[in-house]
Protein backbone atom coordinates (compact mmCIF):
# COMPACT_ATOMS: atom_id res chain seq x y z
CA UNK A 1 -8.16 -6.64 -5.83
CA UNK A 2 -11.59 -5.61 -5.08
CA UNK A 3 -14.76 -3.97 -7.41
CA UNK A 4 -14.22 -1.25 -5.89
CA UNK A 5 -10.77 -0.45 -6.39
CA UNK A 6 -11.32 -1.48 -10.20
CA UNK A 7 -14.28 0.56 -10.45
CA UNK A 8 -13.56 4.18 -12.44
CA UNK A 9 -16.07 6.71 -13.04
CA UNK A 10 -15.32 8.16 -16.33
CA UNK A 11 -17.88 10.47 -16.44
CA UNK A 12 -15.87 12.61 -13.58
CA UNK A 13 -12.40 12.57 -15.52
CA UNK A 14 -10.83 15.40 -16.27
CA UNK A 15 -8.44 14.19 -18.92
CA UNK A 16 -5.65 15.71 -17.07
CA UNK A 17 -3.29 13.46 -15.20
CA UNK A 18 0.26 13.22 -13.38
CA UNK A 19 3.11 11.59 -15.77
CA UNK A 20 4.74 8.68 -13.92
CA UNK A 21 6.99 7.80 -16.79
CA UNK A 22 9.81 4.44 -16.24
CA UNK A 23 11.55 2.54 -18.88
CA UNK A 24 11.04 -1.14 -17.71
CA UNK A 25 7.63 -1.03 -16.53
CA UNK A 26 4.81 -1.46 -18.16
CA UNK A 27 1.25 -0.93 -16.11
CA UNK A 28 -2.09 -2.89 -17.23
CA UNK A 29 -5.40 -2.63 -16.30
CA UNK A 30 -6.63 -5.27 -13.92
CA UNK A 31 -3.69 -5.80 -11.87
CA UNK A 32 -1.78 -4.49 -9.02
CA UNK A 33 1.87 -2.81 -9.37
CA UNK A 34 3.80 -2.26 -5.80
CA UNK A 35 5.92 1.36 -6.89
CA UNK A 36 8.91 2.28 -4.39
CA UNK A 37 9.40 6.38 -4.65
CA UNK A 38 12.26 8.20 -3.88
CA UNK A 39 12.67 10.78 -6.85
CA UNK A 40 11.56 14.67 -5.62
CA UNK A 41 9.59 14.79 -8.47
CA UNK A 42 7.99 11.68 -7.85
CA UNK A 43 7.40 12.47 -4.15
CA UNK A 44 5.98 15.79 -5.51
CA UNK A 45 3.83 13.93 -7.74
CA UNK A 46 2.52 11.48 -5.28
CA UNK A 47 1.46 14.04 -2.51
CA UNK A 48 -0.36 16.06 -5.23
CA UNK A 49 -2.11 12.58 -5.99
CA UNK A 50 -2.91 11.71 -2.43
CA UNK A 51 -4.37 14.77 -1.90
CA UNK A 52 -6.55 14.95 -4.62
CA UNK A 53 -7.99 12.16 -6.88
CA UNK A 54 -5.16 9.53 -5.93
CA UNK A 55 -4.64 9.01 -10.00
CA UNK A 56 -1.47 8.51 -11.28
CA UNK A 57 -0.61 7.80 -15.53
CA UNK A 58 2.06 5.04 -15.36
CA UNK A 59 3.40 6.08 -19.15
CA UNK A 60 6.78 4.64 -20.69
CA UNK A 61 9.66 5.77 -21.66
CA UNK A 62 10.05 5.74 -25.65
CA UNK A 63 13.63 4.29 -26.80
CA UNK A 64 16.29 6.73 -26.14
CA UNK A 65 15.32 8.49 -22.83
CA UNK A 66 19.13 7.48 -21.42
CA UNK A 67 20.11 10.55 -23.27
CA UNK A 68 17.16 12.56 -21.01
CA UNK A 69 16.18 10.61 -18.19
CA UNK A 70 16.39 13.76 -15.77
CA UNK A 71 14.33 15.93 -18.55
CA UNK A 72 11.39 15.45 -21.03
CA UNK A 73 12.15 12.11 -22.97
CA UNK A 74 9.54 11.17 -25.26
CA UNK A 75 7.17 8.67 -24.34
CA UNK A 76 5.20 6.27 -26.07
CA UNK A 77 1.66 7.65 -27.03
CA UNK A 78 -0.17 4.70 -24.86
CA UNK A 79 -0.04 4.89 -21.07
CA UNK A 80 -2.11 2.96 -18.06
CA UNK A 81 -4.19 5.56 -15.74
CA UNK A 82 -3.22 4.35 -12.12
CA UNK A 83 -5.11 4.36 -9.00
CA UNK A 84 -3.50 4.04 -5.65
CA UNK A 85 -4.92 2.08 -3.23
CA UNK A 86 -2.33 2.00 -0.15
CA UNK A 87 0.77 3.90 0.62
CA UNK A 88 3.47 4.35 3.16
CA UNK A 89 5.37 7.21 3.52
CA UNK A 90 8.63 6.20 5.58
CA UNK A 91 10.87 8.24 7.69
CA UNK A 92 13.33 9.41 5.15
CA UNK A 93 10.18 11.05 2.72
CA UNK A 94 10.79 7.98 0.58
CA UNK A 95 6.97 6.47 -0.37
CA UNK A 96 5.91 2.78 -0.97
CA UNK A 97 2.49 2.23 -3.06
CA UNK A 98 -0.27 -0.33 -4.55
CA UNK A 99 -1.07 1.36 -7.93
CA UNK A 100 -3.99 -0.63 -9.20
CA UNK A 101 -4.36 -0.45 -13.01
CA UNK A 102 -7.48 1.15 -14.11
CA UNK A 103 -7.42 2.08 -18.01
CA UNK A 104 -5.58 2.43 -20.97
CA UNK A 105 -5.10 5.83 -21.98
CA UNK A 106 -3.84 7.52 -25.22
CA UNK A 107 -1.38 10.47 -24.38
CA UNK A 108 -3.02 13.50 -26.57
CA UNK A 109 -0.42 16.47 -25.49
CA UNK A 110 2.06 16.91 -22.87
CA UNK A 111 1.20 20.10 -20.62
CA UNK A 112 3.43 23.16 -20.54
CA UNK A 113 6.65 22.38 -17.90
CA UNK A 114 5.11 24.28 -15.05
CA UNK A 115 5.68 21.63 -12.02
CA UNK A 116 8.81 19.11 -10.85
CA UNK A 117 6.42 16.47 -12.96
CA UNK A 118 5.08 15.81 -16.34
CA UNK A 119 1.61 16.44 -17.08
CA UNK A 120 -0.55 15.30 -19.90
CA UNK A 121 -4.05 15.70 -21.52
CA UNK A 122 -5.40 12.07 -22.06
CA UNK A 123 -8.15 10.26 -23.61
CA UNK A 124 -9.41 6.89 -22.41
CA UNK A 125 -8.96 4.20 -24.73
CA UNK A 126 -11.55 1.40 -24.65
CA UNK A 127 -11.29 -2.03 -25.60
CA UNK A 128 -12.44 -3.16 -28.83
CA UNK A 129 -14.32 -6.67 -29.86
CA UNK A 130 -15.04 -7.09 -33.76
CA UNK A 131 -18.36 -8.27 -34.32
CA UNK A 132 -17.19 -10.43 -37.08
CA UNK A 133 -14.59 -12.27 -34.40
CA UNK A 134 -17.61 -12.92 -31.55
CA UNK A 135 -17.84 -16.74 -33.08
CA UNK A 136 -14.07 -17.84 -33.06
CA UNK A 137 -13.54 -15.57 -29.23
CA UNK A 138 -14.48 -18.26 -26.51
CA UNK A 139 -11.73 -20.64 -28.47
CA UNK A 140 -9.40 -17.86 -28.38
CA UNK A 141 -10.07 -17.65 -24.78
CA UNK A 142 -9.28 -21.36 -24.06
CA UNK A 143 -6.46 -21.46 -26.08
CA UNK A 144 -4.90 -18.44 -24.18
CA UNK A 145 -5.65 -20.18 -20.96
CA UNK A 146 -4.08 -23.55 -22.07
CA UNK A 147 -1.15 -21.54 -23.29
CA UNK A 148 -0.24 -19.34 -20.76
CA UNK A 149 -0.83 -22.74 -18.07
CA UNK A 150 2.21 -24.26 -20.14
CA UNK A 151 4.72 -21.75 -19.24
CA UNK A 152 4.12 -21.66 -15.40
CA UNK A 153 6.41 -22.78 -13.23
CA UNK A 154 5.35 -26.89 -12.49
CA UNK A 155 4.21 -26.88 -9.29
CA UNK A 156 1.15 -26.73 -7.24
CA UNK A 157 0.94 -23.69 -5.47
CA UNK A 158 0.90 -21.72 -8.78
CA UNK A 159 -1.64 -23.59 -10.44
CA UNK A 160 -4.35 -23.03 -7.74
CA UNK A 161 -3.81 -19.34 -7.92
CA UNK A 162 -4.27 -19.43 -11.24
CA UNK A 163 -7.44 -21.49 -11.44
CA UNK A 164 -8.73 -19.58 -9.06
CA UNK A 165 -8.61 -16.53 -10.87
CA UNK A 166 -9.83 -18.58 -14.15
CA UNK A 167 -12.87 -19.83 -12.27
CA UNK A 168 -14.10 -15.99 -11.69
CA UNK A 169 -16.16 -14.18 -14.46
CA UNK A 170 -13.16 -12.74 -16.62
CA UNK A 171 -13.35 -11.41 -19.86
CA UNK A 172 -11.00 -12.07 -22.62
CA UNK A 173 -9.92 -8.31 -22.82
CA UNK A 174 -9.14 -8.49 -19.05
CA UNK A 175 -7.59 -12.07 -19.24
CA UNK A 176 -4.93 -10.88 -21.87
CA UNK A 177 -3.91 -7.86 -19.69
CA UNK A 178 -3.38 -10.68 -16.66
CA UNK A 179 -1.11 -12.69 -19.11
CA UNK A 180 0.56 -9.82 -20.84
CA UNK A 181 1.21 -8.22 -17.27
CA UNK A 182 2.73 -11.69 -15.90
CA UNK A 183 4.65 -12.75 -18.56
CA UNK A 184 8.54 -12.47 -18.71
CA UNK A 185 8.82 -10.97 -22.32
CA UNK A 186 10.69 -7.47 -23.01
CA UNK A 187 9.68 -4.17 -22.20
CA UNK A 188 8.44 -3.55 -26.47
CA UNK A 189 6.39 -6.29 -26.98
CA UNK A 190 4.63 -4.92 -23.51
CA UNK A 191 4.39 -1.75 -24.51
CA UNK A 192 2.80 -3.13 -27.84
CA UNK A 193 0.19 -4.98 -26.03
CA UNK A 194 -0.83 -2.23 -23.96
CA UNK A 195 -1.33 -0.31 -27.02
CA UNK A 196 -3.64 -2.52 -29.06
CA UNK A 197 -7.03 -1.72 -28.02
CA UNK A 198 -8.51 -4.54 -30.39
CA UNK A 199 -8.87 -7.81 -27.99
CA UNK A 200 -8.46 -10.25 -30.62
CA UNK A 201 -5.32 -9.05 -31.81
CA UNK A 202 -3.81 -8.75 -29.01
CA UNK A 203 -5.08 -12.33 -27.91
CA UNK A 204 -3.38 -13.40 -30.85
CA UNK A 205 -0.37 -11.74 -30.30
CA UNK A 206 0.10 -13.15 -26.60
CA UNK A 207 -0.36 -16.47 -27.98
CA UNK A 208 2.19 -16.39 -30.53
CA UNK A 209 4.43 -15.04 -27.69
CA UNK A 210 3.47 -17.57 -25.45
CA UNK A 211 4.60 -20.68 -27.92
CA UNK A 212 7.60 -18.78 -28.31
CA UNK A 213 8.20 -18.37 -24.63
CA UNK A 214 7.51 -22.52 -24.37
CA UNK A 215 9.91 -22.97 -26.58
CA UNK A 216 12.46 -21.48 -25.05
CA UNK A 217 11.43 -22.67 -21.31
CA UNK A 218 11.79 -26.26 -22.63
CA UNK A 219 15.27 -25.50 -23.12
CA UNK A 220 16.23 -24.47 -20.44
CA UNK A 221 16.43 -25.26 -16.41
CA UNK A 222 13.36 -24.29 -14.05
CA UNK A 223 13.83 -20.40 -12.82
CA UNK A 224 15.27 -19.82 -9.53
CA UNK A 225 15.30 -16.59 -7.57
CA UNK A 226 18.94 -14.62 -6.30
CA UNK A 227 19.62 -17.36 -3.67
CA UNK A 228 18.48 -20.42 -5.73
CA UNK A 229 14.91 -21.38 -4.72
CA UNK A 230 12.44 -22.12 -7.38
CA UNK A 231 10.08 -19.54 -7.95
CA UNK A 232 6.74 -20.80 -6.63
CA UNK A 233 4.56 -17.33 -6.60
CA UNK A 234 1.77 -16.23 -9.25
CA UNK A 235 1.68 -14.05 -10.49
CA UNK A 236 5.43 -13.22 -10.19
CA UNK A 237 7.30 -10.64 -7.89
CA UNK A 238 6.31 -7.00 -9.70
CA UNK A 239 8.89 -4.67 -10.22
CA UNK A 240 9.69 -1.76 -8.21
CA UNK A 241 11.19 1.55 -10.02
């Protein structure tokens, strides 16, 4: 992902964006989500997107929505504020997308029902660094590393991808929304880290998910995919909705 496709201007936001709510997907900043549309709300959505800013709120869906998927479930209160970057519309009016996270956003009020697709009034939601924490952070930041390199797949490939992220100027806000994004853990404890604007904490909280996620991969036999190869990509096929 390039600068430029990272880069957001807040000073020209509106506040206002397009609800893209799902209830297994959880959008961070930093990284690149491939979205597969085929809802007519969703298409709606899209083209209004396209042919305006191109922003899109990837918000998700609070515990419960199977009672209202087709209506107004509630949503958690934290949401990521999407950008796309590609799309292809196929012949059907079905759409396939890069949505590149951009920011984390807080969900202030839902708009009036007035269009096919939820709208919301947002505020952007920065990340935090204690002052008090600046002395301990670079160990935090090697730790996380060291932790997350334990509970990749053993082989190769994977590794040099990942080192040659690590080798680039990354922050350890941005590094913990890499991990959290990558790592197979559940749908909550995503949704948790996306809402914790304070860095350290959620540093913390990835690495006491990460031992626990060791643990459990010692257990058991190296991943394979549907027809039995050993995963060997990083970071890992996204999902689609």
């Amino acid at each position: 992902m390039t600068a430029e496709e990272l880069h957001f201007d807040a000073s020209g936001f509106s506040g206002q964006v397009r609800l893209f709510p799902l209830p297994n997907l959880v959008l961070f900043p930093h990284v690149l989500q491939p979205l597969h549309i085929f809802e007519n709300r969703y298409r709606e959505l899209l083209e209004e997107s396209l042919a305006t800013d191109r922003l899109i709120a990837m918000a998700v869906l609070a515990p419960g929505w199977e009672n209202d998927y087709e209506g107004r479930p509630p949503l958690e209160s934290t949401a990521c504020l999407g950008r796309i970057v590609t799309h292809q519309r196929l012949e059907d009016g079905r759409y396939n997308l890069l949505l590149a996270g951009l920011r984390r956003i807080r969900i202030v009020r839902e708009a009036p029902p007035l269009k096919s697709f939820r709208e919301a009034t947002v505020e952007l939601v920065d990340d935090r660094y204690d002052a008090s924490s600046a002395a301990e952070r670079p160990r935090l930041q090697r730790s996380l590393m060291a932790q997350f390199r334990r509970v990749l797949p053993n082989m190769p490939e994977v590794h040099k991808q990942l080192e040659e992220l690590l080798c680039t100027d990354v922050s350890l806000g941005m590094l913990t929304d890499l991990v959290a994004y990558a790592l197979s853990i559940s749908t909550t404890a995503k949704a948790a880290l996306l809402a914790e604007p304070n860095v350290d904490r959620r540093c913390a909280e990835l690495l006491r998910l990460l031992a626990e996620t060791a643990e459990t991969s010692a257990a058991l036999p190296a991943s394979k995919d549907a027809v039995g190869r050993s995963s060997d990509r990083w970071p890992p096929d996204f999902s689609r909705n």
